[in-house]
C-alpha atoms as a PDB file:
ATOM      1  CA  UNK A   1      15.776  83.348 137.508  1.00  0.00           C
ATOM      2  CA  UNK A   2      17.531  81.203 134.537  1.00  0.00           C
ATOM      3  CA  UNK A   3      20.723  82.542 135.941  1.00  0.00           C
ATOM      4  CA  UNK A   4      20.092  80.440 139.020  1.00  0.00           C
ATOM      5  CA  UNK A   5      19.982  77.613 137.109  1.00  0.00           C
ATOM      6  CA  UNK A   6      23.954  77.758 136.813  1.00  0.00           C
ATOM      7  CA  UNK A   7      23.394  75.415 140.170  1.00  0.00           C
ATOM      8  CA  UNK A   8      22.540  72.450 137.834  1.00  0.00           C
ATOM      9  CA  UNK A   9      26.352  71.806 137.444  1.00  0.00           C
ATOM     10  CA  UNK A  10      27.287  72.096 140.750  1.00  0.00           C
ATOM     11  CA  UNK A  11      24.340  69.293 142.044  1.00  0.00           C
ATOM     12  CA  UNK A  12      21.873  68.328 138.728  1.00  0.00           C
ATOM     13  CA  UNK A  13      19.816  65.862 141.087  1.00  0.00           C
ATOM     14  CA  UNK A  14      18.634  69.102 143.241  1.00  0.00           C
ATOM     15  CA  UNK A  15      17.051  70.375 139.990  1.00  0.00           C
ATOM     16  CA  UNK A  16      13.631  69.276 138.650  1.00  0.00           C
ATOM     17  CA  UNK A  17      12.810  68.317 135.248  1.00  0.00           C
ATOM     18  CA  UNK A  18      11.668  71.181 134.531  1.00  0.00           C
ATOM     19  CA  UNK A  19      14.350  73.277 135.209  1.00  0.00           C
ATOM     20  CA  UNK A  20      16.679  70.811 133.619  1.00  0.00           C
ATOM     21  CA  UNK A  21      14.538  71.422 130.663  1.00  0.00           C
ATOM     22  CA  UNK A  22      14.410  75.521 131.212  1.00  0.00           C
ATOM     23  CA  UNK A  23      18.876  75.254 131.099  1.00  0.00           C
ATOM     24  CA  UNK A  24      18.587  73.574 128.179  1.00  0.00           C
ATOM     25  CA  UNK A  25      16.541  76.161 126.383  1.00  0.00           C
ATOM     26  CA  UNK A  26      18.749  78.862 128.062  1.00  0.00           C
ATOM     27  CA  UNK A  27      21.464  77.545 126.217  1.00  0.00           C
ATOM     28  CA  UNK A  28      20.502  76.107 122.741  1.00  0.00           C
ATOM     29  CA  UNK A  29      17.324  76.428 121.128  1.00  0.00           C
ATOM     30  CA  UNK A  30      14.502  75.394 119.476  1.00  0.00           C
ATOM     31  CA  UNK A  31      14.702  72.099 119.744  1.00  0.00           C
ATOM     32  CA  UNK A  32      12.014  69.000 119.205  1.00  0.00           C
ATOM     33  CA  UNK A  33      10.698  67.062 121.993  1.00  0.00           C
ATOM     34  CA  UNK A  34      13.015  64.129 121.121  1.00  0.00           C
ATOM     35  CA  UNK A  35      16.145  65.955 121.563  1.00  0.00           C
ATOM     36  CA  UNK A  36      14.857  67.538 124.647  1.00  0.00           C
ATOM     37  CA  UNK A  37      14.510  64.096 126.076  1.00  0.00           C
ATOM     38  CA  UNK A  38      17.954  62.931 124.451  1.00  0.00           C
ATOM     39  CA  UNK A  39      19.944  65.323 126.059  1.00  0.00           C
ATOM     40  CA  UNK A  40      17.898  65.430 129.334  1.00  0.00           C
ATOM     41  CA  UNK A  41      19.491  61.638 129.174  1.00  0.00           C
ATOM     42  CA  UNK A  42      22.990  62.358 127.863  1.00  0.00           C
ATOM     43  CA  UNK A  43      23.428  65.972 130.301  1.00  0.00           C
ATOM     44  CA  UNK A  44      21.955  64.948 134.214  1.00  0.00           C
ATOM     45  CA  UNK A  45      21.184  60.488 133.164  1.00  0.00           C
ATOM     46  CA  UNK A  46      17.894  61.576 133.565  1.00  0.00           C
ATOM     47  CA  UNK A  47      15.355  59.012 133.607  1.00  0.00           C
ATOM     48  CA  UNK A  48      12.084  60.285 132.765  1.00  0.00           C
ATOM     49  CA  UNK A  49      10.454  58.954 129.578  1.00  0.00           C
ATOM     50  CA  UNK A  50       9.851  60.250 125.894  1.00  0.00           C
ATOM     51  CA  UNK A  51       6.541  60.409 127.067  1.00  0.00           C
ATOM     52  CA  UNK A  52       6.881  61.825 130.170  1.00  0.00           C
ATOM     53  CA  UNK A  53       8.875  64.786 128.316  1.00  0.00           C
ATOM     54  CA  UNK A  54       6.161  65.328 126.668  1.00  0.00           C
ATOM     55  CA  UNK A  55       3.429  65.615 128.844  1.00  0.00           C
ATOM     56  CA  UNK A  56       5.988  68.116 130.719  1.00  0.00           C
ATOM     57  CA  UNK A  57       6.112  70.270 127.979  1.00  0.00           C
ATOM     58  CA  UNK A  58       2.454  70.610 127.266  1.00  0.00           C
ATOM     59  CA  UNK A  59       2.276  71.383 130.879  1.00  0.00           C
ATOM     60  CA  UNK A  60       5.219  74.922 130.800  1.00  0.00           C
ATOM     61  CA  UNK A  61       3.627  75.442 126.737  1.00  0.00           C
ATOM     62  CA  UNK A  62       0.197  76.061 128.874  1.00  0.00           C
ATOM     63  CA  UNK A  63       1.772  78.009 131.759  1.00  0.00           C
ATOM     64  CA  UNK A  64       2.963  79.656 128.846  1.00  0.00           C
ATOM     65  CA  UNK A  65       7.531  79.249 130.501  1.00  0.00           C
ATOM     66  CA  UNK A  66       7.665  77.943 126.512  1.00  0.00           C
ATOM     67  CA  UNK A  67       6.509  78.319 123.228  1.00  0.00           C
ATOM     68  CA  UNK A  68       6.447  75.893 120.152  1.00  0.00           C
ATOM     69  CA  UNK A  69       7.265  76.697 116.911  1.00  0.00           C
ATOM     70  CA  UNK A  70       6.269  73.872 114.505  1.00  0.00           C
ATOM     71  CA  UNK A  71       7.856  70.605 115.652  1.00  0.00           C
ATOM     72  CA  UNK A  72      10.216  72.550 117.944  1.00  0.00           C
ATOM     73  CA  UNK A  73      10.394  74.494 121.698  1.00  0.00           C
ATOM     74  CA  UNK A  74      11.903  77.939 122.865  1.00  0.00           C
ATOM     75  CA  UNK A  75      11.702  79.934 126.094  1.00  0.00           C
ATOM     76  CA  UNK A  76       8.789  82.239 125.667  1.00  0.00           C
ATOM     77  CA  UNK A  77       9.716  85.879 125.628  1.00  0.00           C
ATOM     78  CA  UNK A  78       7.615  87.154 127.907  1.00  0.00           C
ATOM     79  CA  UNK A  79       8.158  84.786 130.761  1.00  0.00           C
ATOM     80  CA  UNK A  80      11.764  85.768 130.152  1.00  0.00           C
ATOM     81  CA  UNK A  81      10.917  89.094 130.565  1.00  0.00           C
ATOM     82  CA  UNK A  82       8.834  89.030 133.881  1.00  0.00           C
ATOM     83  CA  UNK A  83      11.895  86.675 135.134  1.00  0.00           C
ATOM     84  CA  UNK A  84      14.251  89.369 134.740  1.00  0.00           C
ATOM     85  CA  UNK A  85      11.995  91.874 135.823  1.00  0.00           C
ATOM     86  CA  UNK A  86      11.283  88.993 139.241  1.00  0.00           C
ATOM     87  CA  UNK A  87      15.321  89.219 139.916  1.00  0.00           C
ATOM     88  CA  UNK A  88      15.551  93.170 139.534  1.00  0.00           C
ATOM     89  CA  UNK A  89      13.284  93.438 142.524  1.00  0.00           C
ATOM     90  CA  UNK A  90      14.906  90.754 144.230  1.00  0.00           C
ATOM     91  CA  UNK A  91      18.529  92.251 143.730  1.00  0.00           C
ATOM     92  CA  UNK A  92      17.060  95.696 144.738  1.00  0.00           C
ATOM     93  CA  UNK A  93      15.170  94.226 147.972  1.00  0.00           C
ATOM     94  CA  UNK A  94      18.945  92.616 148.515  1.00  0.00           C
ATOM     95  CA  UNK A  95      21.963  95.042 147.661  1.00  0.00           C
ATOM     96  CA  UNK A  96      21.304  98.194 149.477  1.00  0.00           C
ATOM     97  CA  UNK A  97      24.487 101.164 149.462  1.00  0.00           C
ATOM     98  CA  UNK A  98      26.228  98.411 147.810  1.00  0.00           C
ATOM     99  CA  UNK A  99      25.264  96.231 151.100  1.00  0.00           C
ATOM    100  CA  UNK A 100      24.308  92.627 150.800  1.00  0.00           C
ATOM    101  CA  UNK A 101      21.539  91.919 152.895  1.00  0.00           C
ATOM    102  CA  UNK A 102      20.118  88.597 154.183  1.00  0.00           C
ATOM    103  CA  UNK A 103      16.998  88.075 156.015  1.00  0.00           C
ATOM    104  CA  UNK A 104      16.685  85.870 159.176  1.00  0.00           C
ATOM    105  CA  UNK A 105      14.538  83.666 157.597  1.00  0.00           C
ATOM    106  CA  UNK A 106      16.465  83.154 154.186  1.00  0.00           C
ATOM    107  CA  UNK A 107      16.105  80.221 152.167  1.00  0.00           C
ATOM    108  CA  UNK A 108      16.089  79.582 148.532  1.00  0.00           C
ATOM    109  CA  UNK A 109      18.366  81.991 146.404  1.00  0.00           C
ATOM    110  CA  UNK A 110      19.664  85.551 145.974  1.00  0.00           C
ATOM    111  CA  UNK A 111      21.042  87.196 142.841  1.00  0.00           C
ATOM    112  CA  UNK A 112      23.059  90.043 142.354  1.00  0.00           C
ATOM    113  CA  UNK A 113      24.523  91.431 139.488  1.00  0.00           C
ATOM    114  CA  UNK A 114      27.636  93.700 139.773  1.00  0.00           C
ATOM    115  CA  UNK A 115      29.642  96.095 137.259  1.00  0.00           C
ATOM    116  CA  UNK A 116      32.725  97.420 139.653  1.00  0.00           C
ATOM    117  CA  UNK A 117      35.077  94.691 141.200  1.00  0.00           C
ATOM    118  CA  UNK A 118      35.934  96.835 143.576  1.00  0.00           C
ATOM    119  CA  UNK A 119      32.208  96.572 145.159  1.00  0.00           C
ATOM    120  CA  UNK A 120      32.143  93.106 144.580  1.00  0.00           C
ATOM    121  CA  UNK A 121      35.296  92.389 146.657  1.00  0.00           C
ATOM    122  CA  UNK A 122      33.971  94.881 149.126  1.00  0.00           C
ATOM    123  CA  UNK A 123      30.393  93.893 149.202  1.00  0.00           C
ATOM    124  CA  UNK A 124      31.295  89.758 149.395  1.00  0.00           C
ATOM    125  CA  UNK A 125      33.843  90.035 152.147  1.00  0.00           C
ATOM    126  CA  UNK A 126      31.451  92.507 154.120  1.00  0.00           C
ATOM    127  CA  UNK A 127      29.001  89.698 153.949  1.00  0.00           C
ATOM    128  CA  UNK A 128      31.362  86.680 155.180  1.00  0.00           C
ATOM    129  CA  UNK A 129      32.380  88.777 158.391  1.00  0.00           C
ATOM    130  CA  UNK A 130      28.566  89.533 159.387  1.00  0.00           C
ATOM    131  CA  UNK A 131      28.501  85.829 159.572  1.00  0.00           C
ATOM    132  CA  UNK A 132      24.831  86.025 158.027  1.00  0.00           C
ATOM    133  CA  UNK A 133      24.765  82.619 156.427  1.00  0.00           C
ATOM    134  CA  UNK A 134      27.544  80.816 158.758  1.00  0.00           C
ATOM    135  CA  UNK A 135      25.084  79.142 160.938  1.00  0.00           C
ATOM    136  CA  UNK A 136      27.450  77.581 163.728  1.00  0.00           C
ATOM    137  CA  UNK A 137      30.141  76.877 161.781  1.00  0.00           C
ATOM    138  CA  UNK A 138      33.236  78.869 162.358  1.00  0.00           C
ATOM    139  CA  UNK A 139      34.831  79.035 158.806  1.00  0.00           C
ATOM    140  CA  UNK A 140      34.517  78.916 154.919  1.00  0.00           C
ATOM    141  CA  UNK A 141      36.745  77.752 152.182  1.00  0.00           C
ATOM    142  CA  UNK A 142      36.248  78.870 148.954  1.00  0.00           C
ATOM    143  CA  UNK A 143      37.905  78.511 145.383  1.00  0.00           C
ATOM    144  CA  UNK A 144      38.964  81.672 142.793  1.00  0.00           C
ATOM    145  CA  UNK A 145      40.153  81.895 139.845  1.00  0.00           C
ATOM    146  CA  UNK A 146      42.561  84.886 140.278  1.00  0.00           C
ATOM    147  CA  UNK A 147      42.478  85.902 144.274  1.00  0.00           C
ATOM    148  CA  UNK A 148      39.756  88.687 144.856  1.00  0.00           C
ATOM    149  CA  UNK A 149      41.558  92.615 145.514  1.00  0.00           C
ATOM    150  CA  UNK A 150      39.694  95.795 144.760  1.00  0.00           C
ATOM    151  CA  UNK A 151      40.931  97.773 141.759  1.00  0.00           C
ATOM    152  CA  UNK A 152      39.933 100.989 143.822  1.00  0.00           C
ATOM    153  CA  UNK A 153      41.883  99.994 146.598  1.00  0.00           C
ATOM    154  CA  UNK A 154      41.652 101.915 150.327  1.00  0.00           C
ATOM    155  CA  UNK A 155      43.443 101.155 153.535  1.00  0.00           C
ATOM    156  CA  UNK A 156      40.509 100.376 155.566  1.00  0.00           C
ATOM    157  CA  UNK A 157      40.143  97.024 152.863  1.00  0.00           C
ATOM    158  CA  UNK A 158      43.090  95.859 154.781  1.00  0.00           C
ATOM    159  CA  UNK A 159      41.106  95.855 158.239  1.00  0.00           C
ATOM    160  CA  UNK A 160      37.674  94.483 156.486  1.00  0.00           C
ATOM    161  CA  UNK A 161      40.181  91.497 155.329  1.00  0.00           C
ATOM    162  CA  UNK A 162      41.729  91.588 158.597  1.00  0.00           C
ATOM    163  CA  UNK A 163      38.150  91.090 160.532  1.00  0.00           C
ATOM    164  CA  UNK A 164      36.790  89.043 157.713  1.00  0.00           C
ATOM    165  CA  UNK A 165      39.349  85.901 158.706  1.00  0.00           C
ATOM    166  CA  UNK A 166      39.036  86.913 162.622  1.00  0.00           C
ATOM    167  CA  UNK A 167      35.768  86.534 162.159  1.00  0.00           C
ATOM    168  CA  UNK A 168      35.893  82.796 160.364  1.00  0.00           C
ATOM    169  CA  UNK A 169      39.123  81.452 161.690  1.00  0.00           C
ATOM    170  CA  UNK A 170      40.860  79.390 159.318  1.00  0.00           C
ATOM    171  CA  UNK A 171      39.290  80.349 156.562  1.00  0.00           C
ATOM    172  CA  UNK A 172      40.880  78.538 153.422  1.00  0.00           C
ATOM    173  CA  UNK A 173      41.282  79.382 149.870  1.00  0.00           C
ATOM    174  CA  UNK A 174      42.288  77.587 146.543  1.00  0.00           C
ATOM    175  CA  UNK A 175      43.210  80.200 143.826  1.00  0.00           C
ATOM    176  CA  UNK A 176      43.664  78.115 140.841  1.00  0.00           C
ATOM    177  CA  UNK A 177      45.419  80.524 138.645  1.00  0.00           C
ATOM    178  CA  UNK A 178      49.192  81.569 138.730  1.00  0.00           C
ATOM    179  CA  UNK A 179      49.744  85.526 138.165  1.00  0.00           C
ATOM    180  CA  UNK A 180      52.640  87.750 139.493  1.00  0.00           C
ATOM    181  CA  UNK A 181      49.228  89.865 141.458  1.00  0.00           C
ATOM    182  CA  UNK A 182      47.590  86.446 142.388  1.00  0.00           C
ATOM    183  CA  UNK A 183      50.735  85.651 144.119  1.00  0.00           C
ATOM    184  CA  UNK A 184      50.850  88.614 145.993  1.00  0.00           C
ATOM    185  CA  UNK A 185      46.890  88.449 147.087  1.00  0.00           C
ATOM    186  CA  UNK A 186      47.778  84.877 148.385  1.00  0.00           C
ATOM    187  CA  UNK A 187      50.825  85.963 150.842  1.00  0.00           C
ATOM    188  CA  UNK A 188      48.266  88.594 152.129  1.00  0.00           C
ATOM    189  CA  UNK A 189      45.370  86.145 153.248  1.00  0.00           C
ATOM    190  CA  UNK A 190      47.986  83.893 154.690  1.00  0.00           C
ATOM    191  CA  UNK A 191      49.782  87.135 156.426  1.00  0.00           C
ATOM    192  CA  UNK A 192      46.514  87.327 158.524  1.00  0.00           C
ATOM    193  CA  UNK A 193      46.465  83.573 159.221  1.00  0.00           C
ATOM    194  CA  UNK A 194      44.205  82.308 156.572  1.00  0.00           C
ATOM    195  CA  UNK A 195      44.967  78.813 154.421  1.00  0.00           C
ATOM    196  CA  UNK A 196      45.987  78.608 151.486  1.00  0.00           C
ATOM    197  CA  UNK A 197      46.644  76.023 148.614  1.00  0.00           C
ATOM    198  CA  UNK A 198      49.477  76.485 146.311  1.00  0.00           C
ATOM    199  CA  UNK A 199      49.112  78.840 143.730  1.00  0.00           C
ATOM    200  CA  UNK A 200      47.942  76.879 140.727  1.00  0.00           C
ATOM    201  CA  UNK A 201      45.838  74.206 141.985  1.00  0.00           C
ATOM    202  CA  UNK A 202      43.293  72.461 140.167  1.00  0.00           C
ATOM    203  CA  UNK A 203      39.615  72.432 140.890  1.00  0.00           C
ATOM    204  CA  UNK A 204      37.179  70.918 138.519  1.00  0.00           C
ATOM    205  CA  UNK A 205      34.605  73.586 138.502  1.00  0.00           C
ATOM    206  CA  UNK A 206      35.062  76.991 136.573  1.00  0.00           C
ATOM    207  CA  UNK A 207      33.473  79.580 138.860  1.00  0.00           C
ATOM    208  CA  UNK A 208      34.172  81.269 141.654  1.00  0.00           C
ATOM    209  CA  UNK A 209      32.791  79.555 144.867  1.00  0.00           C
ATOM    210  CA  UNK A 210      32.253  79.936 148.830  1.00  0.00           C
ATOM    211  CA  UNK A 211      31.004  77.765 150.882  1.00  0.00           C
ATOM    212  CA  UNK A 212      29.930  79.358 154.692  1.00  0.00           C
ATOM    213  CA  UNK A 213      27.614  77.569 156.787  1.00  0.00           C
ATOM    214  CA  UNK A 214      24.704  76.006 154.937  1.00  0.00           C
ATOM    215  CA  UNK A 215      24.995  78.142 151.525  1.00  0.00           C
ATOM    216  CA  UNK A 216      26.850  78.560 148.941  1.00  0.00           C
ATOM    217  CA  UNK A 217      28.129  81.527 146.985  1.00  0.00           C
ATOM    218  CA  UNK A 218      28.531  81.488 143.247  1.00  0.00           C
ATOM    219  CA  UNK A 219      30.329  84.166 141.049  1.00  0.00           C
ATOM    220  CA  UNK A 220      30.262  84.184 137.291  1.00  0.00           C
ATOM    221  CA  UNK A 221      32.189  87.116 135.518  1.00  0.00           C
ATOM    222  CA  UNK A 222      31.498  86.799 131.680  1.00  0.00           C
ATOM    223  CA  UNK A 223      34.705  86.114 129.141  1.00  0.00           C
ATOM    224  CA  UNK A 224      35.257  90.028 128.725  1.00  0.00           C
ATOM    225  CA  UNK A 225      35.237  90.346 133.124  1.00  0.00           C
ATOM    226  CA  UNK A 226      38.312  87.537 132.974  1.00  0.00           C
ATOM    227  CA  UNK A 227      40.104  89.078 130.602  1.00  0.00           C
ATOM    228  CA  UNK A 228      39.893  92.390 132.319  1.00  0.00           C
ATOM    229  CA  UNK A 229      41.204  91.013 136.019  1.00  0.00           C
ATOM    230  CA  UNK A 230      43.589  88.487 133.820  1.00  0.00           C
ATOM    231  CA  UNK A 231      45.579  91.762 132.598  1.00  0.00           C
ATOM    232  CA  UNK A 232      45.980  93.540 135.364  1.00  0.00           C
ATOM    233  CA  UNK A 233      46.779  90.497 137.328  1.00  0.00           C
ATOM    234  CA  UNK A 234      49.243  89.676 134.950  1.00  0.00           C
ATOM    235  CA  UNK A 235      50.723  92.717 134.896  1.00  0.00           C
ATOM    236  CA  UNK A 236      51.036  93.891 138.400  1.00  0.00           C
ATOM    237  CA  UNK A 237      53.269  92.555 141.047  1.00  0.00           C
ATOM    238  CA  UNK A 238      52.196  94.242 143.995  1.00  0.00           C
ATOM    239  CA  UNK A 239      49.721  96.479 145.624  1.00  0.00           C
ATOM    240  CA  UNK A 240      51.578  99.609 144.015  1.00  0.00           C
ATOM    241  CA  UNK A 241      50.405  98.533 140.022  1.00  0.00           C
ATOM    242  CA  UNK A 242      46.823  99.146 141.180  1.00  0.00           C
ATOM    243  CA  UNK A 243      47.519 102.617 142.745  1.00  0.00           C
ATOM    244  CA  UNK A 244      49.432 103.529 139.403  1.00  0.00           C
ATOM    245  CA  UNK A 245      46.501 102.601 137.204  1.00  0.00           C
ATOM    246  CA  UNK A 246      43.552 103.366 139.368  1.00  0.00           C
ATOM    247  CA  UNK A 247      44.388 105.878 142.026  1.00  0.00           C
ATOM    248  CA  UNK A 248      43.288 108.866 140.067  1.00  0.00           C
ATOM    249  CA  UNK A 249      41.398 107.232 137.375  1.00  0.00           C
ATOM    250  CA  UNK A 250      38.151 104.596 137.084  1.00  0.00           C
ATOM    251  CA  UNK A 251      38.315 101.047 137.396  1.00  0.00           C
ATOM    252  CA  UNK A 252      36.833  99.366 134.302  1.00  0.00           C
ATOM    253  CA  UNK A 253      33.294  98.270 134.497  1.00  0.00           C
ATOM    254  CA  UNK A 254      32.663  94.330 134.736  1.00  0.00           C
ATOM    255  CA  UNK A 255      30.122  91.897 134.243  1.00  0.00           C
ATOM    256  CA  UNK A 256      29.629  89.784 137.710  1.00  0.00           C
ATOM    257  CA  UNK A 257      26.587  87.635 139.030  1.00  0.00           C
ATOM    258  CA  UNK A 258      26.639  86.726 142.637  1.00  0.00           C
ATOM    259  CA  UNK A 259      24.484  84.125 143.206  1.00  0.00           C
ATOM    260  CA  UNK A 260      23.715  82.936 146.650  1.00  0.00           C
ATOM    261  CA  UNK A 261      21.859  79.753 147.406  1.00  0.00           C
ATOM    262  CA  UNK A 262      20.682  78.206 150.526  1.00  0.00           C
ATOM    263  CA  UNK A 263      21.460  74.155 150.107  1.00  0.00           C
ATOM    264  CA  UNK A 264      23.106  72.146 153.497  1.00  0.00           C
ATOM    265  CA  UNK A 265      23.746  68.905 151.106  1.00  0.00           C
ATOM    266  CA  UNK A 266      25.085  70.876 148.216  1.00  0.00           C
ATOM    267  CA  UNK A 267      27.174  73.112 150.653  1.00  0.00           C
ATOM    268  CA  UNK A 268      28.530  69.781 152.911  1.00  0.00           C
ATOM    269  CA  UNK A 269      29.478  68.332 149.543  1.00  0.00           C
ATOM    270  CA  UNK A 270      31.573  71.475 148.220  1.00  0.00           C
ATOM    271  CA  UNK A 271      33.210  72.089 151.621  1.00  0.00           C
ATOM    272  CA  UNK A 272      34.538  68.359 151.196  1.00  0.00           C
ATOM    273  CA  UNK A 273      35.444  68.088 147.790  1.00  0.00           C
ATOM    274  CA  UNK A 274      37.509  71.847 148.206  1.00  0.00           C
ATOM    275  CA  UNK A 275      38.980  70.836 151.584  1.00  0.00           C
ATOM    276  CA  UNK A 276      40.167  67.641 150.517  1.00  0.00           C
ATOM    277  CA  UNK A 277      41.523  69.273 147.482  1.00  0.00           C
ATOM    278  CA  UNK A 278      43.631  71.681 149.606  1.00  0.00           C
ATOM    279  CA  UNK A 279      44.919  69.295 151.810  1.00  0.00           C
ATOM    280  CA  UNK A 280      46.058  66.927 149.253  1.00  0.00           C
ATOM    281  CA  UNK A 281      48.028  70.331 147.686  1.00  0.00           C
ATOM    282  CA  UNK A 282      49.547  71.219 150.857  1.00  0.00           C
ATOM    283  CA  UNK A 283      50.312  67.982 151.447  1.00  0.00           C
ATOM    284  CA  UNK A 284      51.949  67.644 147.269  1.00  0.00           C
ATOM    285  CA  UNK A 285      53.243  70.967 148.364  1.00  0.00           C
ATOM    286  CA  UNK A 286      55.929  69.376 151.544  1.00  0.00           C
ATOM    287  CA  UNK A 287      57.096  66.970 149.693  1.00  0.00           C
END
């Protein structure tokens, strides 16, 4: 559940105050009322009151989200607790044989935590060809860090790839960092007609991001995940590095969140931004 506050940066005026305030206490803690409201105003130009603040935090201190410790406020423990316990079920109900699963009748958000890249890959492009979130639109664009390949790589991920852009034609792609694997991952979406932005370009958010239909799809992989995919990436120049190092052996565990929200303004404003990012590099690209 705090996880899904990650969103904040992508669109803060979607959030309330009170998850604003949550984020904050997610990420530095205690803290008094007055620099609650202080930052509220310095992070997301927030406009409620000192007073207002307040009264707000009276209000989660008796639904008991925080707890006060002299002068100052935390995240209580235990509604941390049931939280994590909330999004256990949720990624159970979800993930099934590695399987994303979306309901007809989804709204709100999904998360789903992975520790094998290679399911990740598998799991995230499975989803994009069933087309579950696409609505009537008849592509996605989405930005990476590194390109997305499975460590544990199999043939048959060549014909999931293959269907994945059949399936969303025109599918583009911004990977905004240069590695010797990265570039080979890019002349393979582009091989089976996807579009993609120089190698290198700049986007100003530092997740990895999908936008299909009306929702958008957020990964996070913690410092220790990057530097993982970073090595390898950095070290292999073609499909053959990853059968040396992980044909007979185990790909190293990761740490990834997949967090899938439902959110037609948020997703119409990253499908704009991203596109007009890629066409300005193509465009940088020609001359």
């Amino acid at each position: 559940m705090i996880d899904e506050l990650a969103l904040l940066k992508l669109h803060p005026e979607t959030a309330s105050t009170k998850q604003k305030i949550i984020d904050l206490l997610s990420n530095e803690y205690p803290l008094t009322a007055k620099s609650i409201h202080s930052k509220l105003q310095r992070l997301y130009s927030s406009e409620i009151s000192y007073q207002g603040v307040h009264k707000l935090l009276k209000e989660m201190e008796t639904q008991k989200v925080i707890e006060k410790k002299k002068n100052e406020y935390l995240l209580n423990i235990e509604w941390i607790q049931k939280s994590k316990k909330t999004m256990e079920r949720v990624e159970q109900k979800y993930l099934q044989n590695n399987k994303i699963v979306i309901p007809e009748d989804f709204s709100g958000s999904i998360q789903i935590e992975f520790d094998s890249m290679t399911d990740l890959c598998v799991s995230a492009a499975e989803l994009l060809l069933s087309r579950k979130l696409a609505t009537d639109r008849i592509d996605f664009i989405c930005t990476l860090e590194y390109g997305w390949w499975p460590f544990k790589f199999k043939f048959e991920h060549f014909h999931l790839l293959h269907m994945m852009v059949k399936a969303n034609p025109a599918c583009k792609n911004i990977i905004r960092k240069k590695t010797p694997f990265g570039e080979w991952v890019r002349k393979e979406y582009n091989k089976i007609g996807a579009v993609s932005a120089p190698l290198g370009t700049k986007v100003n958010f530092e997740n990895d991001l999908f936008v299909q239909g009306d929702s958008i799809i957020q990964i996070n992989f913690d410092k220790d995940t990057k530097a993982i995919i970073e090595s390898y990436y950095k070290k292999w120049n073609s499909l053959e590095g990853a059968f040396i190092d992980f044909a007979l052996e185990d790909e190293p565990k990761i740490q990834a969140t997949i967090l899938i929200t439902k959110n037609p303004v948020m997703a119409e404003y990253w499908r704009k931004h991203l596109t007009k990012v890629l066409e300005e590099s193509l465009k940088g690209a020609k001359k």
